[in-house]
C-alpha atoms as a PDB file:
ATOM      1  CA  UNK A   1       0.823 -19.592  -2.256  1.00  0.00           C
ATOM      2  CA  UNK A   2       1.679 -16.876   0.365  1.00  0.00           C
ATOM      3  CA  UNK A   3       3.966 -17.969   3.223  1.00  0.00           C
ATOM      4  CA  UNK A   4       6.604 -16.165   5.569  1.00  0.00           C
ATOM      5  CA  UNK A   5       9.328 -16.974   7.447  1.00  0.00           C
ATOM      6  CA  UNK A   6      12.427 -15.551   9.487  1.00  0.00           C
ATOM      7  CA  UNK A   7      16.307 -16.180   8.935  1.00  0.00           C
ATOM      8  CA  UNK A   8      19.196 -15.351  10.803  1.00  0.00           C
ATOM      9  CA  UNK A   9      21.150 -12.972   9.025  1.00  0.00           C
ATOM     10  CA  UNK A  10      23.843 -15.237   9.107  1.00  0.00           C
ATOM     11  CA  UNK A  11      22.570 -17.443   6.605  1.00  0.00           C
ATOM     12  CA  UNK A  12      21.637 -14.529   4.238  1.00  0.00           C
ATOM     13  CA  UNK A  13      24.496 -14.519   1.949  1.00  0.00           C
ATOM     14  CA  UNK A  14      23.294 -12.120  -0.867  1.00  0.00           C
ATOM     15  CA  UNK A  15      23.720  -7.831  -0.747  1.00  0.00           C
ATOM     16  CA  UNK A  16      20.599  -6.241   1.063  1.00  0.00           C
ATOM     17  CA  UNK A  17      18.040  -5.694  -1.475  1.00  0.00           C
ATOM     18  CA  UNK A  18      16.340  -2.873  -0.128  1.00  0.00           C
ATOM     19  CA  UNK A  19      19.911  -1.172   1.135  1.00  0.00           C
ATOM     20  CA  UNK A  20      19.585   3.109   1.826  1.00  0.00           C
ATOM     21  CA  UNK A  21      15.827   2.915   1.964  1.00  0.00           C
ATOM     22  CA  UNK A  22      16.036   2.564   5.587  1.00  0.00           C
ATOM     23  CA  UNK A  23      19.380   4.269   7.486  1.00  0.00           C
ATOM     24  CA  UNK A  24      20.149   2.093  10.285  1.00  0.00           C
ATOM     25  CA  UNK A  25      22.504  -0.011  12.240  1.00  0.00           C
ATOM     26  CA  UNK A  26      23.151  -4.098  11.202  1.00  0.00           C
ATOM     27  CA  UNK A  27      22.260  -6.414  13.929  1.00  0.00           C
ATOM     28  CA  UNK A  28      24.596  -9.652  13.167  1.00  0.00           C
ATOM     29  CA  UNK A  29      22.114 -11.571  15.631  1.00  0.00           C
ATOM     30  CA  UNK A  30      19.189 -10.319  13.512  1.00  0.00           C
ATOM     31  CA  UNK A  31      16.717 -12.136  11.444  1.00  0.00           C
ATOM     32  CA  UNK A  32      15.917 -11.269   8.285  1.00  0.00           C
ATOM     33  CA  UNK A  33      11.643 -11.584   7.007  1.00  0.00           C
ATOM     34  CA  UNK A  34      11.456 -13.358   3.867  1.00  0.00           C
ATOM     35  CA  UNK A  35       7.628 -13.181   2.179  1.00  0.00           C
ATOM     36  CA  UNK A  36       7.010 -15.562  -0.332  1.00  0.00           C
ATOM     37  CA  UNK A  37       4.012 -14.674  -2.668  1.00  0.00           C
ATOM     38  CA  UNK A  38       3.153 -17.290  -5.755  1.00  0.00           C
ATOM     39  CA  UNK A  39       7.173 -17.594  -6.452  1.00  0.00           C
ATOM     40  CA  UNK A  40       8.216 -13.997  -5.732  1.00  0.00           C
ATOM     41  CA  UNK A  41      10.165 -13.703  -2.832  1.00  0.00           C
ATOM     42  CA  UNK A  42      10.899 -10.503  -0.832  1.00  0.00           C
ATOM     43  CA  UNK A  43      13.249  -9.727   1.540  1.00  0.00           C
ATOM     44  CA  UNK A  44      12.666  -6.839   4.599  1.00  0.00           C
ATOM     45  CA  UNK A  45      15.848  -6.888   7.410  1.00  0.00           C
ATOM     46  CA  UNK A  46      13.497  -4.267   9.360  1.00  0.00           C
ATOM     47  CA  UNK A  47       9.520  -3.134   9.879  1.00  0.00           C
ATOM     48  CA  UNK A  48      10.293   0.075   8.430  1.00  0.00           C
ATOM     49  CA  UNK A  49      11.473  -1.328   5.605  1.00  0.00           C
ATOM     50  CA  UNK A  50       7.984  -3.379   5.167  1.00  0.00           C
ATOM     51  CA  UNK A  51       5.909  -0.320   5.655  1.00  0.00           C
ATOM     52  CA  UNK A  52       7.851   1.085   2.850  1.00  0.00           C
ATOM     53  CA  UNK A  53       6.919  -1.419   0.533  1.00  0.00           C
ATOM     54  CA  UNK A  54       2.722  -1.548   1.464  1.00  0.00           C
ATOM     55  CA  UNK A  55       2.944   2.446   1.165  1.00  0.00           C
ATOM     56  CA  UNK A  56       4.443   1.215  -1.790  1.00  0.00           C
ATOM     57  CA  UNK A  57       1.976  -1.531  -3.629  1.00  0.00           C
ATOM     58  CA  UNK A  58      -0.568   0.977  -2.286  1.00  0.00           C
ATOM     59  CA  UNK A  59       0.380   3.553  -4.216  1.00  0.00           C
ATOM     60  CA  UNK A  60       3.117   2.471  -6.553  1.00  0.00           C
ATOM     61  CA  UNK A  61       3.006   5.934  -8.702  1.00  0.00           C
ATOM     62  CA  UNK A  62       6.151   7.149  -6.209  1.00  0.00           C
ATOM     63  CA  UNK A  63       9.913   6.725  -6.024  1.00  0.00           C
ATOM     64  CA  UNK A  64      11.856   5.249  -3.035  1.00  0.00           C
ATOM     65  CA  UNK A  65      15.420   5.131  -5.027  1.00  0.00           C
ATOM     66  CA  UNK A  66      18.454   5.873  -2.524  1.00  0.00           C
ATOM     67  CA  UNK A  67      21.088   8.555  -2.540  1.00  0.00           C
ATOM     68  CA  UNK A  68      23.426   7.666  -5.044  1.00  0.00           C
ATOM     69  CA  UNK A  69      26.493   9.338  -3.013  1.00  0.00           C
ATOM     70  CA  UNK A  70      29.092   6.971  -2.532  1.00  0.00           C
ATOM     71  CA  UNK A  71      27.360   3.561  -3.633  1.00  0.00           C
ATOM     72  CA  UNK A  72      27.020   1.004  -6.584  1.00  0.00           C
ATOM     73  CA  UNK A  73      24.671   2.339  -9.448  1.00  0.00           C
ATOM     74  CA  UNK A  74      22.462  -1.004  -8.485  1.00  0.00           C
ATOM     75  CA  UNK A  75      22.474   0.778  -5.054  1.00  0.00           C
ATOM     76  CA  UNK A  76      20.736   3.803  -6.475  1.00  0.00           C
ATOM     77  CA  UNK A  77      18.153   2.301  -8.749  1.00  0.00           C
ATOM     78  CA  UNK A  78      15.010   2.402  -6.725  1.00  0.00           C
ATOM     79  CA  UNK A  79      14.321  -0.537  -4.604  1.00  0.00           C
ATOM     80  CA  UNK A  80      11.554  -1.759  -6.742  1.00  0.00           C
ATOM     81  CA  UNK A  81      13.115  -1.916 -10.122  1.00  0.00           C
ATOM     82  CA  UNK A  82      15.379  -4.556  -8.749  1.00  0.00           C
ATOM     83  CA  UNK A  83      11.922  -6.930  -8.071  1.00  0.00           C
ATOM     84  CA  UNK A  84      11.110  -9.545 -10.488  1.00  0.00           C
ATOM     85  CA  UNK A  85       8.953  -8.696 -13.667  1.00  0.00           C
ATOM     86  CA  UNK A  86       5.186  -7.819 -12.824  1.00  0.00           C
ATOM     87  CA  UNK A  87       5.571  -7.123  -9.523  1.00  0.00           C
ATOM     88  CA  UNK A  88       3.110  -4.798  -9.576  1.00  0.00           C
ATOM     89  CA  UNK A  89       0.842  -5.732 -11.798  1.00  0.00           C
ATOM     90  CA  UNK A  90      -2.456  -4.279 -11.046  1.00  0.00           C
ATOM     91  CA  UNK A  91      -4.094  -7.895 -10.923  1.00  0.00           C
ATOM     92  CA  UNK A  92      -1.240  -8.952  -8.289  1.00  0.00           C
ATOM     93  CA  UNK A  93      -1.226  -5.976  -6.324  1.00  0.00           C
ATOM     94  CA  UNK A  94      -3.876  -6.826  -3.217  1.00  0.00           C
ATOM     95  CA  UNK A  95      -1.850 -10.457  -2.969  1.00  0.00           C
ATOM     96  CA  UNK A  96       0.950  -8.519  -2.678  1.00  0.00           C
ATOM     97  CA  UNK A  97      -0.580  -6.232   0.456  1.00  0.00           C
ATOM     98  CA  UNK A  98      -2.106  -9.152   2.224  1.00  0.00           C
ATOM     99  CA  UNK A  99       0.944 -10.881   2.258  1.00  0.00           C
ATOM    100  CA  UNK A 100       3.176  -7.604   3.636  1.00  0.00           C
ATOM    101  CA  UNK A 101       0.090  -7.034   5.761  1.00  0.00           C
ATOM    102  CA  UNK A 102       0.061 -10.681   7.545  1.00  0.00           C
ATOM    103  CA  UNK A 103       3.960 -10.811   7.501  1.00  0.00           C
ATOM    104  CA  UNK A 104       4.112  -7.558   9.376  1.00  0.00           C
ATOM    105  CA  UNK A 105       1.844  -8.106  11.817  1.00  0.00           C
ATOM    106  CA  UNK A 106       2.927 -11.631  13.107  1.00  0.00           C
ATOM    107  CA  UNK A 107       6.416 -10.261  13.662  1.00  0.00           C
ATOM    108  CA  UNK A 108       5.535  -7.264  15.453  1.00  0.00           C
ATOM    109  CA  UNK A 109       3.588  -9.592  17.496  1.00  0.00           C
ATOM    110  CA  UNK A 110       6.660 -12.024  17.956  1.00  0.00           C
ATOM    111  CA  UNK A 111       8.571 -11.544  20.949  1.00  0.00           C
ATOM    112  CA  UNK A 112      11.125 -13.271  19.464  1.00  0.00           C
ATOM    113  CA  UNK A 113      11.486 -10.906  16.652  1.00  0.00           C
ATOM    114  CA  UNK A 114      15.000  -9.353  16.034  1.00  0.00           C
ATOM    115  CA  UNK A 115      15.094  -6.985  13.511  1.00  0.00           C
ATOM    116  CA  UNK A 116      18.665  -7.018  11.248  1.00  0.00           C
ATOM    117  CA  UNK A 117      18.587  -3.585  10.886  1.00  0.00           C
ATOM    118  CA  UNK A 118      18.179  -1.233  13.564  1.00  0.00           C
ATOM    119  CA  UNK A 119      16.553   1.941  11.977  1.00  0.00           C
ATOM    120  CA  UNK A 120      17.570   5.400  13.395  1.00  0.00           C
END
């Protein structure tokens, strides 16, 4: 099953998963897009941070890992080594676009879309 959905960032009470990948500023009043493919749930607080992941699961031979200057080692590990096991397994990989694909697009169509991060 492929669903997503928007939170406030309020409710969000774990560490940004995808944190350095995309240098920005934290809305508070943000919402946070949560994409739920067969069990595996992702977590984007910005656009930018979704096209990462489809350039990603497009091409999944490259590294997105952070600068390790002045962060947790968890911090620097690339973003998708922290994903659950067979992620990108070649059989789930176009389930895994369609649902970045269709999440994207409905909230940059959604006026009511706040971002949580603010990329600059």
């Amino acid at each position: 099953m492929i669903r997503h959905w928007l939170e406030p960032l309020a409710d969000v009470s774990r560490a940004h998963p995808m944190s350095g990948v995309v240098r920005g500023t934290v809305d508070a009043d943000g919402s946070v897009l949560r994409v739920d493919i067969d069990r595996m749930t992702l977590e984007f607080w910005c656009l930018e941070e979704v096209d990462v992941a489809l350039a990603y699961f497009r091409d999944p031979g490259g590294s997105t890992a952070a600068d390790p200057a002045g962060g947790d080692h968890w911090e620097a590990q690339p973003w998708q080594s922290r994903l659950p096991a067979g992620h990108n397994a070649a059989r789930r990989r176009a389930r895994v676009l369609e649902a970045l694909q269709a999440a994207r697009e409905a909230c940059a169509t959604d006026p009511g879309y706040r971002p949580a991060l603010r990329a600059h």
